[in-house]
C-alpha atoms as a PDB file:
ATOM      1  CA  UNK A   1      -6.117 -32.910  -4.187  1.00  0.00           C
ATOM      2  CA  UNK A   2      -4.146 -33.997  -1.142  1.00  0.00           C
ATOM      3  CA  UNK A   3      -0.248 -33.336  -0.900  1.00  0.00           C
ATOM      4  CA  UNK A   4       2.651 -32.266   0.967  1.00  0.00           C
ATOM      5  CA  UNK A   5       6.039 -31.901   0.704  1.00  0.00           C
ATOM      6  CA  UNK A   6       9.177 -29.163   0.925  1.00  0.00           C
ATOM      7  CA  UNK A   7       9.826 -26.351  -0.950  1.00  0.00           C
ATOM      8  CA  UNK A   8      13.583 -26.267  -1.406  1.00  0.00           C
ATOM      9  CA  UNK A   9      14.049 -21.855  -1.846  1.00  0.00           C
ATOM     10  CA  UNK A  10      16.913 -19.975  -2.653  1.00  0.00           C
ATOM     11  CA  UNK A  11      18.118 -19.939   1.282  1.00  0.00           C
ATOM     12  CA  UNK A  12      15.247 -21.822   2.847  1.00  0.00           C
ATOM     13  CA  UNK A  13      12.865 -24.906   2.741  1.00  0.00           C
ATOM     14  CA  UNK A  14       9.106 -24.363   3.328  1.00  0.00           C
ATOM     15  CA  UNK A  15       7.404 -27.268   4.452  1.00  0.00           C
ATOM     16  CA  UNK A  16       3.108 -26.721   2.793  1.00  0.00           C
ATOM     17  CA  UNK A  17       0.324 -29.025   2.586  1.00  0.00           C
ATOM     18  CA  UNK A  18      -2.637 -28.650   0.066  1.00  0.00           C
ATOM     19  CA  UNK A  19      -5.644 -29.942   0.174  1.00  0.00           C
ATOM     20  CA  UNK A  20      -9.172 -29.399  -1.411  1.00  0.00           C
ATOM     21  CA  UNK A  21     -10.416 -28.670  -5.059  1.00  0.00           C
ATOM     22  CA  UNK A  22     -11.201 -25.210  -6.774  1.00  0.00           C
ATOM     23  CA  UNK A  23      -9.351 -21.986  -6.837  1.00  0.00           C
ATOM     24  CA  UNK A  24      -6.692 -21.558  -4.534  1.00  0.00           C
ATOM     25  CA  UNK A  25      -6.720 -20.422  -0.989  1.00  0.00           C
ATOM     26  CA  UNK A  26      -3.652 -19.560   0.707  1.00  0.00           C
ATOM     27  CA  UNK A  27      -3.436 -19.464   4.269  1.00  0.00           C
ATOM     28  CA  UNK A  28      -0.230 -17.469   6.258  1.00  0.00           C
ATOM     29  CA  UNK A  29      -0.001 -18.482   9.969  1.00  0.00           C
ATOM     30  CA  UNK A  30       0.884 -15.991  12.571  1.00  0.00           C
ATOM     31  CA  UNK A  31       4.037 -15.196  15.479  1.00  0.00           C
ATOM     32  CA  UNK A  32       5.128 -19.120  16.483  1.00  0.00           C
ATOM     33  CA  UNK A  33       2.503 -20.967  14.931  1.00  0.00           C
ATOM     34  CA  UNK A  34       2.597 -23.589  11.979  1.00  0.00           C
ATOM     35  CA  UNK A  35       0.355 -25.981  10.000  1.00  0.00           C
ATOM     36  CA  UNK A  36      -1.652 -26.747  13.098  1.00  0.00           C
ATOM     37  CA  UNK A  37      -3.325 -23.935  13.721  1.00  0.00           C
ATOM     38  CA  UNK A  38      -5.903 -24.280  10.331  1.00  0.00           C
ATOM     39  CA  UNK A  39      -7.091 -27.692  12.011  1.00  0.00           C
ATOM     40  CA  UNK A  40     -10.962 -25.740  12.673  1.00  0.00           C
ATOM     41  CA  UNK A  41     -10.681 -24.195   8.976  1.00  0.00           C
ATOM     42  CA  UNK A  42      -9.042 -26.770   6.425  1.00  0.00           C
ATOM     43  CA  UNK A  43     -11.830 -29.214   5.898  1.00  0.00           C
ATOM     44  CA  UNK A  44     -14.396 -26.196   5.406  1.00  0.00           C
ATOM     45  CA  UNK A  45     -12.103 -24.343   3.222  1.00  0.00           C
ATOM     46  CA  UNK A  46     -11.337 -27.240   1.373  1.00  0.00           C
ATOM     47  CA  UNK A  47     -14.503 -27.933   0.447  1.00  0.00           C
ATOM     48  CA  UNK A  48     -14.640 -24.707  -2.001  1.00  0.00           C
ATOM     49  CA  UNK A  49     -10.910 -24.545  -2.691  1.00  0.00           C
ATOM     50  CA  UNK A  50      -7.565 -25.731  -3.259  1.00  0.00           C
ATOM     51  CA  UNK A  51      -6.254 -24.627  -0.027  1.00  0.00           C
ATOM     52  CA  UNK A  52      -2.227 -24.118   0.540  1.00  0.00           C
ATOM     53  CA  UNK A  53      -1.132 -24.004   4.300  1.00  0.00           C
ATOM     54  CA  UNK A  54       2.325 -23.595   5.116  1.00  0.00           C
ATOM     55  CA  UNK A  55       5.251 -23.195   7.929  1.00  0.00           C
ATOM     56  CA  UNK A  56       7.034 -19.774   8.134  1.00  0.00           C
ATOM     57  CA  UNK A  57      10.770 -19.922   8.065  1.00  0.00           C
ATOM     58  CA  UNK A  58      11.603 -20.566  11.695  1.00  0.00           C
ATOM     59  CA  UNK A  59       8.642 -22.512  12.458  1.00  0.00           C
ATOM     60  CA  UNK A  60       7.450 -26.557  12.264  1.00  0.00           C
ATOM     61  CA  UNK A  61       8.663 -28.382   9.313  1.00  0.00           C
ATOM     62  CA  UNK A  62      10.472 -25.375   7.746  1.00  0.00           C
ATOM     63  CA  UNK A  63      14.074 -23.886   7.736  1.00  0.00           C
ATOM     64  CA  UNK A  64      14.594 -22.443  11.163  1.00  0.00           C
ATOM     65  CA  UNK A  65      17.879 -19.862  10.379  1.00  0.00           C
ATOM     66  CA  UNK A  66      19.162 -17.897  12.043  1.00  0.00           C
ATOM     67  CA  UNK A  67      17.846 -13.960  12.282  1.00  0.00           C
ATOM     68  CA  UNK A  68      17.482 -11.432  11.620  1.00  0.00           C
ATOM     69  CA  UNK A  69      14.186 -12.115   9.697  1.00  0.00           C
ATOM     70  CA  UNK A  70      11.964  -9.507   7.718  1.00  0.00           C
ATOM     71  CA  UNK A  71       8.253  -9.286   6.488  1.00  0.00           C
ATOM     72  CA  UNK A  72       9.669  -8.784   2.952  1.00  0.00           C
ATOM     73  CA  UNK A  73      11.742 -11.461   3.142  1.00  0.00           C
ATOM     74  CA  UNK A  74       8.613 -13.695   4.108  1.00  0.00           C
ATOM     75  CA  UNK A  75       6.587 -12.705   1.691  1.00  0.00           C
ATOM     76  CA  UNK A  76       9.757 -13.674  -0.840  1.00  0.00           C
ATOM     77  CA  UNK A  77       9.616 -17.205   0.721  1.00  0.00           C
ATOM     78  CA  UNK A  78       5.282 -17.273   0.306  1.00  0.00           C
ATOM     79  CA  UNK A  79       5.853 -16.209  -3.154  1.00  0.00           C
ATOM     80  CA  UNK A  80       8.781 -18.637  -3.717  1.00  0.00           C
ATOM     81  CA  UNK A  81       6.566 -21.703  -2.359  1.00  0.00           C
ATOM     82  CA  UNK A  82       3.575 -20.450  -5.185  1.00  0.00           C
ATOM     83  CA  UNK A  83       6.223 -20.487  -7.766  1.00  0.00           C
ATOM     84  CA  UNK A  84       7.132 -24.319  -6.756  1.00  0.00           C
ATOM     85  CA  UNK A  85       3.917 -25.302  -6.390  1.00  0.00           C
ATOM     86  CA  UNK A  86       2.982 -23.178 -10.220  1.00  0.00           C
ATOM     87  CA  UNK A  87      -0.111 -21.317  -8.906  1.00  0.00           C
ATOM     88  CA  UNK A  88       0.055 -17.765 -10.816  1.00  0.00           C
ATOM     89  CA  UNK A  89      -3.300 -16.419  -8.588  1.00  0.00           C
ATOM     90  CA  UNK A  90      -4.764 -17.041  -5.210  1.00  0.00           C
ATOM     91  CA  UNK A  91      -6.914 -15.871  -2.789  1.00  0.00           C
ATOM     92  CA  UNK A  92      -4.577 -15.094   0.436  1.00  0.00           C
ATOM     93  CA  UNK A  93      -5.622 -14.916   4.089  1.00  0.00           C
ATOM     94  CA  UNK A  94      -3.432 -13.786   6.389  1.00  0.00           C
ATOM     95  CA  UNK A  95      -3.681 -13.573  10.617  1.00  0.00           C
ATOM     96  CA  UNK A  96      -1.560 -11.461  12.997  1.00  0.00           C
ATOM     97  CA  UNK A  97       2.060 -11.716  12.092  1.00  0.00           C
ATOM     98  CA  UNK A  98       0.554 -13.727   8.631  1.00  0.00           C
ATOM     99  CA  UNK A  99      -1.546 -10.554   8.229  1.00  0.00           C
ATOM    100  CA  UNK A 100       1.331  -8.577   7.478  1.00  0.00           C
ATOM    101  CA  UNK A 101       2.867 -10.861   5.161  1.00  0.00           C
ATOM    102  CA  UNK A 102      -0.425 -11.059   3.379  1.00  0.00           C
ATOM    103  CA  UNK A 103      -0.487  -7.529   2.962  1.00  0.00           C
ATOM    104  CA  UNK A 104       3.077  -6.742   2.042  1.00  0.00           C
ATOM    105  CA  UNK A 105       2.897  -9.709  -0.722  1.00  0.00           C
ATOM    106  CA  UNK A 106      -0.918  -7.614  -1.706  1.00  0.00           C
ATOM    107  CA  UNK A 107       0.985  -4.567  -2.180  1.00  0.00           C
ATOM    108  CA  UNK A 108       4.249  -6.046  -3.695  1.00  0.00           C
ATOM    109  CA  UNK A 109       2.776  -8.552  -6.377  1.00  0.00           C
ATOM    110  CA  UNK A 110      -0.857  -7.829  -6.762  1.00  0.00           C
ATOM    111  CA  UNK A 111      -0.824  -9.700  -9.813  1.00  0.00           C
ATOM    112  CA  UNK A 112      -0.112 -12.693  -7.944  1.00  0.00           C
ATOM    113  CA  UNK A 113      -3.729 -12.097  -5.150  1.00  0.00           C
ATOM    114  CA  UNK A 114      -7.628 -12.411  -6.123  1.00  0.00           C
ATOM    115  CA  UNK A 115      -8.879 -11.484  -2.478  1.00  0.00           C
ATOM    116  CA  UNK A 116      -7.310 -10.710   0.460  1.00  0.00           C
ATOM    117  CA  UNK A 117      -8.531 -11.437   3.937  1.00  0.00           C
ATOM    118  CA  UNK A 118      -6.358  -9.748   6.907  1.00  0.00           C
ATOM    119  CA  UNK A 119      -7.531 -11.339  10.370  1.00  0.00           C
ATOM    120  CA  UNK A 120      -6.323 -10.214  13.793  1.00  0.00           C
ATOM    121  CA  UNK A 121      -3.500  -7.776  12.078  1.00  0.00           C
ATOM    122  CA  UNK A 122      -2.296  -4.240  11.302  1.00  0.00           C
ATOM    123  CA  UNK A 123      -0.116  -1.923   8.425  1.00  0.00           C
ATOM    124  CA  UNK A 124       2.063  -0.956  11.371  1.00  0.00           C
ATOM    125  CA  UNK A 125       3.983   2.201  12.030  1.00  0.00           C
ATOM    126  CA  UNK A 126       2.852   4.789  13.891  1.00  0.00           C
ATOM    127  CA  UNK A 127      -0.613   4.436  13.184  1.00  0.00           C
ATOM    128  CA  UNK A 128      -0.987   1.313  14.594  1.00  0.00           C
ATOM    129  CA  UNK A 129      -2.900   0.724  18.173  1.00  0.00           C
ATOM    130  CA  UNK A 130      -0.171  -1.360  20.347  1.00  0.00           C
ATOM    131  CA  UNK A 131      -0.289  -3.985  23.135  1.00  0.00           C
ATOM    132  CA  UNK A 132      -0.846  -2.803  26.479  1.00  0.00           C
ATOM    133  CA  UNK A 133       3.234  -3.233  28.238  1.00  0.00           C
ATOM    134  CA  UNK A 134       2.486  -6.597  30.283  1.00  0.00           C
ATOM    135  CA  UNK A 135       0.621  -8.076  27.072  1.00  0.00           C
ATOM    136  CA  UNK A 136       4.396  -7.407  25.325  1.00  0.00           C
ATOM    137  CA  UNK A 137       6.319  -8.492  28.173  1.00  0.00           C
ATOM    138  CA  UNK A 138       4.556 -11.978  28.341  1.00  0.00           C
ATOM    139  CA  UNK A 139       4.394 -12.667  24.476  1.00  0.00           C
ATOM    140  CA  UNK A 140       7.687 -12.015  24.561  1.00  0.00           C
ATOM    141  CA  UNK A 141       8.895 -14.007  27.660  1.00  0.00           C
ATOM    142  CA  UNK A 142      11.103 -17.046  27.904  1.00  0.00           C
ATOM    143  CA  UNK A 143      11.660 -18.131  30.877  1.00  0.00           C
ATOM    144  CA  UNK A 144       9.974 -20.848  33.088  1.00  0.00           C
ATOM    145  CA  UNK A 145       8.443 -24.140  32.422  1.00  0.00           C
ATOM    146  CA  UNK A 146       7.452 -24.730  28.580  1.00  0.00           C
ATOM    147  CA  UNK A 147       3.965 -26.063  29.741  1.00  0.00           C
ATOM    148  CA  UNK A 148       3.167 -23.481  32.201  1.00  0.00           C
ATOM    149  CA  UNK A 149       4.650 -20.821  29.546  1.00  0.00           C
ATOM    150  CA  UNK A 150       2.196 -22.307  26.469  1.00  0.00           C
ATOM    151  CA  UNK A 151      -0.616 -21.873  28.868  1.00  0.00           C
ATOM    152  CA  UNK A 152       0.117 -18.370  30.071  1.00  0.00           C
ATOM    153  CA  UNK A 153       0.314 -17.162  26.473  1.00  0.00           C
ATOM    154  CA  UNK A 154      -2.777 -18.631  25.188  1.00  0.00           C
ATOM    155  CA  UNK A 155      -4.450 -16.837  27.825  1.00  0.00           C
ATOM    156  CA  UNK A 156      -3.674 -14.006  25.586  1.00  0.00           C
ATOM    157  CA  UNK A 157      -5.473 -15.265  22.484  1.00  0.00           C
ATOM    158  CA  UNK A 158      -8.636 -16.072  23.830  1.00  0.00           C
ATOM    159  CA  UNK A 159     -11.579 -15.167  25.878  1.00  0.00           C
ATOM    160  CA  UNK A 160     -12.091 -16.330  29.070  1.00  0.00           C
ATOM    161  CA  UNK A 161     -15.220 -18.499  28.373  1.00  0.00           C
ATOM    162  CA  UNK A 162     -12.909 -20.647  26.111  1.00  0.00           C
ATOM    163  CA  UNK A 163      -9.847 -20.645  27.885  1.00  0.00           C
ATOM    164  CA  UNK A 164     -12.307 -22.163  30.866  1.00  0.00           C
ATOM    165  CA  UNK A 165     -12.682 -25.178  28.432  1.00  0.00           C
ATOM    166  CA  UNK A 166     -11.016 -28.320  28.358  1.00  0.00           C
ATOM    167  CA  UNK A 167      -9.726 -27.245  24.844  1.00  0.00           C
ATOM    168  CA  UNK A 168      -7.195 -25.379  26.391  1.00  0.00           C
ATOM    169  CA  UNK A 169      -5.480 -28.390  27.695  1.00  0.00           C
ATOM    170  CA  UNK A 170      -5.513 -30.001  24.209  1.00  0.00           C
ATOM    171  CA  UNK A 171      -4.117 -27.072  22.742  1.00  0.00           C
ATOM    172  CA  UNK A 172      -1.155 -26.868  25.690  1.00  0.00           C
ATOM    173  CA  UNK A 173      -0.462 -30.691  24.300  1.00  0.00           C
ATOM    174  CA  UNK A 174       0.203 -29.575  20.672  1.00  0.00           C
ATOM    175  CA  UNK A 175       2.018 -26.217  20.900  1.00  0.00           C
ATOM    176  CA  UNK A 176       4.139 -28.781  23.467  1.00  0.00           C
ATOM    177  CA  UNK A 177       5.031 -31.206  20.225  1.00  0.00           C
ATOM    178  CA  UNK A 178       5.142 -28.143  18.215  1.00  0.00           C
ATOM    179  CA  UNK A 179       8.719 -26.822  19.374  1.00  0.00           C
ATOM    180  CA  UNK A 180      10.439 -23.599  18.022  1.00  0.00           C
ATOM    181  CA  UNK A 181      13.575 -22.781  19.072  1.00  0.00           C
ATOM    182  CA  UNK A 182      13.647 -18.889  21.168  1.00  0.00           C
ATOM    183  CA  UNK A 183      15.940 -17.458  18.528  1.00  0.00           C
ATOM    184  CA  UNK A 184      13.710 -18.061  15.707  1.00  0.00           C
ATOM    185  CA  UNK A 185      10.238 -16.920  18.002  1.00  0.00           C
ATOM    186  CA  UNK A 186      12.375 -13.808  18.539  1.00  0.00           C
ATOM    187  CA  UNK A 187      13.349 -13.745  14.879  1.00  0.00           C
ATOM    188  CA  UNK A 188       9.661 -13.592  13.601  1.00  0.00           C
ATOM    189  CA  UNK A 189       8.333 -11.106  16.395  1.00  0.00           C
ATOM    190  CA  UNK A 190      11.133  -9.037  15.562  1.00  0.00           C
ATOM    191  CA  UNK A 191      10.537  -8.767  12.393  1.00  0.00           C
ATOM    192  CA  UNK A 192       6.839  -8.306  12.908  1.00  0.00           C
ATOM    193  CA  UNK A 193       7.865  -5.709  15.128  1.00  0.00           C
ATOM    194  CA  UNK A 194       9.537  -3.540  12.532  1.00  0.00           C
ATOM    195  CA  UNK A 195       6.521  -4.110   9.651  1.00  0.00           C
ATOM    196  CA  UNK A 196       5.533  -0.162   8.807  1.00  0.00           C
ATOM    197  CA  UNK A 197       3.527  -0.332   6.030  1.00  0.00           C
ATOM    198  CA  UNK A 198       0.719   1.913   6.916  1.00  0.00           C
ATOM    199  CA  UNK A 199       1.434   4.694   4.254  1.00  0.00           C
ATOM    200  CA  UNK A 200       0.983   2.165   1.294  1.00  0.00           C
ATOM    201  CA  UNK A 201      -2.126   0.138   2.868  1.00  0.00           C
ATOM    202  CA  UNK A 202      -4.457   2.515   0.889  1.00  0.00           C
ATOM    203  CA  UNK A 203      -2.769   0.732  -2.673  1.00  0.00           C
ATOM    204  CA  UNK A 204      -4.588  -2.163  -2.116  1.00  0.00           C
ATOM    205  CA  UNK A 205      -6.996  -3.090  -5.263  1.00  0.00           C
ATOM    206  CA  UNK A 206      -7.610  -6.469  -4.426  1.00  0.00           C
ATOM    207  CA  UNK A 207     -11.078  -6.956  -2.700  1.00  0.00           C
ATOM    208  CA  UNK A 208     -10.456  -7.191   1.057  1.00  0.00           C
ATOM    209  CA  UNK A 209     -11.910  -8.872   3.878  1.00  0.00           C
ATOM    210  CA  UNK A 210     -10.659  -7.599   7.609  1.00  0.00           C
ATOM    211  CA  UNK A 211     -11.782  -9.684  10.744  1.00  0.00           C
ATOM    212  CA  UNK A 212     -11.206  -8.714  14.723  1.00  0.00           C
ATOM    213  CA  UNK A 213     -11.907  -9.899  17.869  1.00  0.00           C
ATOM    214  CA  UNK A 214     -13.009  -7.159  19.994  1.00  0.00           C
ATOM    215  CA  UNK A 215     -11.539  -8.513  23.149  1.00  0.00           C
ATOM    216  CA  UNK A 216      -7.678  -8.716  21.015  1.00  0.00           C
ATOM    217  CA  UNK A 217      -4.958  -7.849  23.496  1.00  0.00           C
ATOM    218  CA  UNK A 218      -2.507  -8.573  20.920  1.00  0.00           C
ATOM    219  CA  UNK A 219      -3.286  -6.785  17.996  1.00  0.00           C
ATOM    220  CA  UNK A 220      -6.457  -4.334  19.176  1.00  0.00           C
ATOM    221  CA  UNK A 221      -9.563  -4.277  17.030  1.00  0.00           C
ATOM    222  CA  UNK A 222      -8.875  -0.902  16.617  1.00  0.00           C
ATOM    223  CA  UNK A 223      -6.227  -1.641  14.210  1.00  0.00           C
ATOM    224  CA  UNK A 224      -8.925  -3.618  12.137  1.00  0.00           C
ATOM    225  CA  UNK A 225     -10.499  -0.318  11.696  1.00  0.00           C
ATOM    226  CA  UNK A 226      -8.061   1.860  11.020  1.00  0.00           C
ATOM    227  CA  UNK A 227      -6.655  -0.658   8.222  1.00  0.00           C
ATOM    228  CA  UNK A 228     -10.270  -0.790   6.840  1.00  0.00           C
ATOM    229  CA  UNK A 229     -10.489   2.904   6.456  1.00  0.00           C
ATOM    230  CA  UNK A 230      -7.277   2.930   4.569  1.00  0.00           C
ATOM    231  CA  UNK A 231      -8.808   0.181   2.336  1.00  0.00           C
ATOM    232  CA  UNK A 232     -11.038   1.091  -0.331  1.00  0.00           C
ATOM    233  CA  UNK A 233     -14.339  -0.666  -0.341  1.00  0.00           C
ATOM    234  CA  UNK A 234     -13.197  -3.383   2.100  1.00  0.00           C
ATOM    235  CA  UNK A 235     -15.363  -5.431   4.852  1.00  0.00           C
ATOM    236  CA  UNK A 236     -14.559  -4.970   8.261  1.00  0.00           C
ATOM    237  CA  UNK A 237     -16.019  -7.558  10.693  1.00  0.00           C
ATOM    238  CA  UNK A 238     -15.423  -7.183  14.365  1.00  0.00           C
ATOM    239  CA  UNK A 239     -16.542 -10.279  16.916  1.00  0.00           C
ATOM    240  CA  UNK A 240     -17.714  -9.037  20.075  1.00  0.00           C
ATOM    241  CA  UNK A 241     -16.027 -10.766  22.938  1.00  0.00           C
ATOM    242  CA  UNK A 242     -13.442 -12.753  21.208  1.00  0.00           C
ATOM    243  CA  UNK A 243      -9.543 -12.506  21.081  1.00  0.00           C
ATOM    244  CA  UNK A 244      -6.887 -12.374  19.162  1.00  0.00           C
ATOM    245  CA  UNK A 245      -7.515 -15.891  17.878  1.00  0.00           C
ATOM    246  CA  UNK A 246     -10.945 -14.957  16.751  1.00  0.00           C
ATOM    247  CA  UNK A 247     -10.923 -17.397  13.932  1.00  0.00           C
ATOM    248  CA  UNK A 248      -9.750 -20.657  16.331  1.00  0.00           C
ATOM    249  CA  UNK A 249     -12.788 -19.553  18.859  1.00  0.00           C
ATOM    250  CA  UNK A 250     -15.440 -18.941  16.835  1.00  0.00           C
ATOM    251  CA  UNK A 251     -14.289 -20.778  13.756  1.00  0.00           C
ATOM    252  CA  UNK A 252     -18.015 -21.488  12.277  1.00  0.00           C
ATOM    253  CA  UNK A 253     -19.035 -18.087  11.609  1.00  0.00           C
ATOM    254  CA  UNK A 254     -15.908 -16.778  10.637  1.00  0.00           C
ATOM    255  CA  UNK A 255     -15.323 -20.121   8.160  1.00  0.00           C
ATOM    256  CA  UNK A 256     -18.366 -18.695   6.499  1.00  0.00           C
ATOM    257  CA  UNK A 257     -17.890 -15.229   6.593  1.00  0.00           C
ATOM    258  CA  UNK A 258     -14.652 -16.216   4.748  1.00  0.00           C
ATOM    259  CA  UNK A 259     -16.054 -18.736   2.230  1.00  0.00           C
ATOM    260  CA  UNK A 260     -18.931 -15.940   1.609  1.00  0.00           C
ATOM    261  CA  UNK A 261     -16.720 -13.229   1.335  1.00  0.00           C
ATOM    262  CA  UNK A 262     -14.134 -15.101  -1.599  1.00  0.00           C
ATOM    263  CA  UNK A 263     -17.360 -17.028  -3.729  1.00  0.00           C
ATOM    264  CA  UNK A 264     -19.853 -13.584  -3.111  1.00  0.00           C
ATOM    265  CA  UNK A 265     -21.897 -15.969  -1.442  1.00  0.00           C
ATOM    266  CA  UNK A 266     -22.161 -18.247  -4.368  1.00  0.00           C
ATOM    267  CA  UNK A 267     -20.909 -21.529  -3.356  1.00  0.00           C
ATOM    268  CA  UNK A 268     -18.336 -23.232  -5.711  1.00  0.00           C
END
């Protein structure tokens, strides 16, 4: 199955693309990322699933309103987008900013998730680990050329073997086409900003999957732990050396930790 389209919501439209056979796979992007940044896991996903990838509100193809934005309200619009598309269950992966959206819409419609996979993420409030001040001062920055901007973020998703490869330069080139206007960045890190849902992260029932880079400036591997020990009976992976983009850099091993973890190592 192959399709795209727009989901026209309530006070949105949510641009999604499915592709693949099997039971269904949802994937939530992260802070100022859209559709793109599957591109290393679609095809391998796809292969054991009906895979649903999406644009946030504020990002790519979708609505970009104005703010303020909220995890809650997210996880309305990735619930809204299932009810268009009539998929009652799915698996749901979530990384970063996704991770939280994953995990509110875990703890607010269970009925709705199989397994749940939380990469690169947190329950925030106080519990959470944070980003040292200058990693928060650059995500957050504005100013300056767009080209030389992309590139000085990315250097905060990656390790420095792979930000050394000419992959970096490809990836400058397609955040470049993929434009979001500063209000709505600020919209979505602001609202990932106020997710505190650490005191409810031990209801989750749904088998669950947590992956880290150990080298994350963003969102420490600490936090994978801490989420894992609220958790009961999840996985927690951590990849030695990699960043906050674990699943981009060493997307192999972590497309089959994934596909292992949702079939139990049975392949569909």
């Amino acid at each position: 199955m192959n399709r795209c389209g727009t989901a026209a919501l309530k006070d949105v439209e949510i641009y999604y693309e499915m592709q693949g056979r099997g039971p269904y796979l949802t994937l939530v992007p992260g802070l100022g990322v859209g559709t793109w940044i599957w591109e290393r896991q679609l095809d391998a996903f796809a292969r054991h699933f009906t895979t649903v990838i999406f644009d946030n509100r504020g990002m790519g193809k979708s609505s970009k309103p104005p703010g303020p934005y909220r995890v809650s309200q997210m996880t309305g619009d990735l619930l809204g987008l299932l009810d268009f598309l009539g998929i009652g269950e799915t698996h749901l992966l979530g990384i970063s900013l996704g991770g939280f959206i994953a995990l509110e819409t875990a703890l607010s419609a269970p009925e709705r998730i199989n397994r749940l996979v939380l990469v690169s993420t947190a329950a925030g409030g106080a519990d959470q680990v944070p980003m040292a001040p200058e990693v928060l001062q650059l995500l957050l920055k504005t100013t300056g050329g767009r080209r030389e901007l992309i590139r000085e973020k990315l250097s905060l998703a990656f390790s420095e073997a792979f930000l050394s490869s000419p992959e970096i330069d490809r990836l400058v080139e397609v955040r470049l086409a993929d434009r979001q206007p500063s209000f709505a960045f600020t919209a979505q890190a602001a609202a990932g900003a106020a997710f505190d849902r650490s005191a409810d992260a031990a209801g989750v029932r749904q088998p669950t999957l947590i992956i880290a880079g150990s080298g994350d400036r963003v969102v420490p591997a600490r936090n994978a732990e801490i989420l894992a020990a609220k958790i009961s009976g999840s996985r927690c992976i951590i990849y030695p050396k990699l960043g906050h983009q674990c699943f981009y850099e060493d997307a192999a091993r972590f497309n089959a930790d994934v596909v292992e973890f949702l079939t139990d190592g049975r392949l569909i």
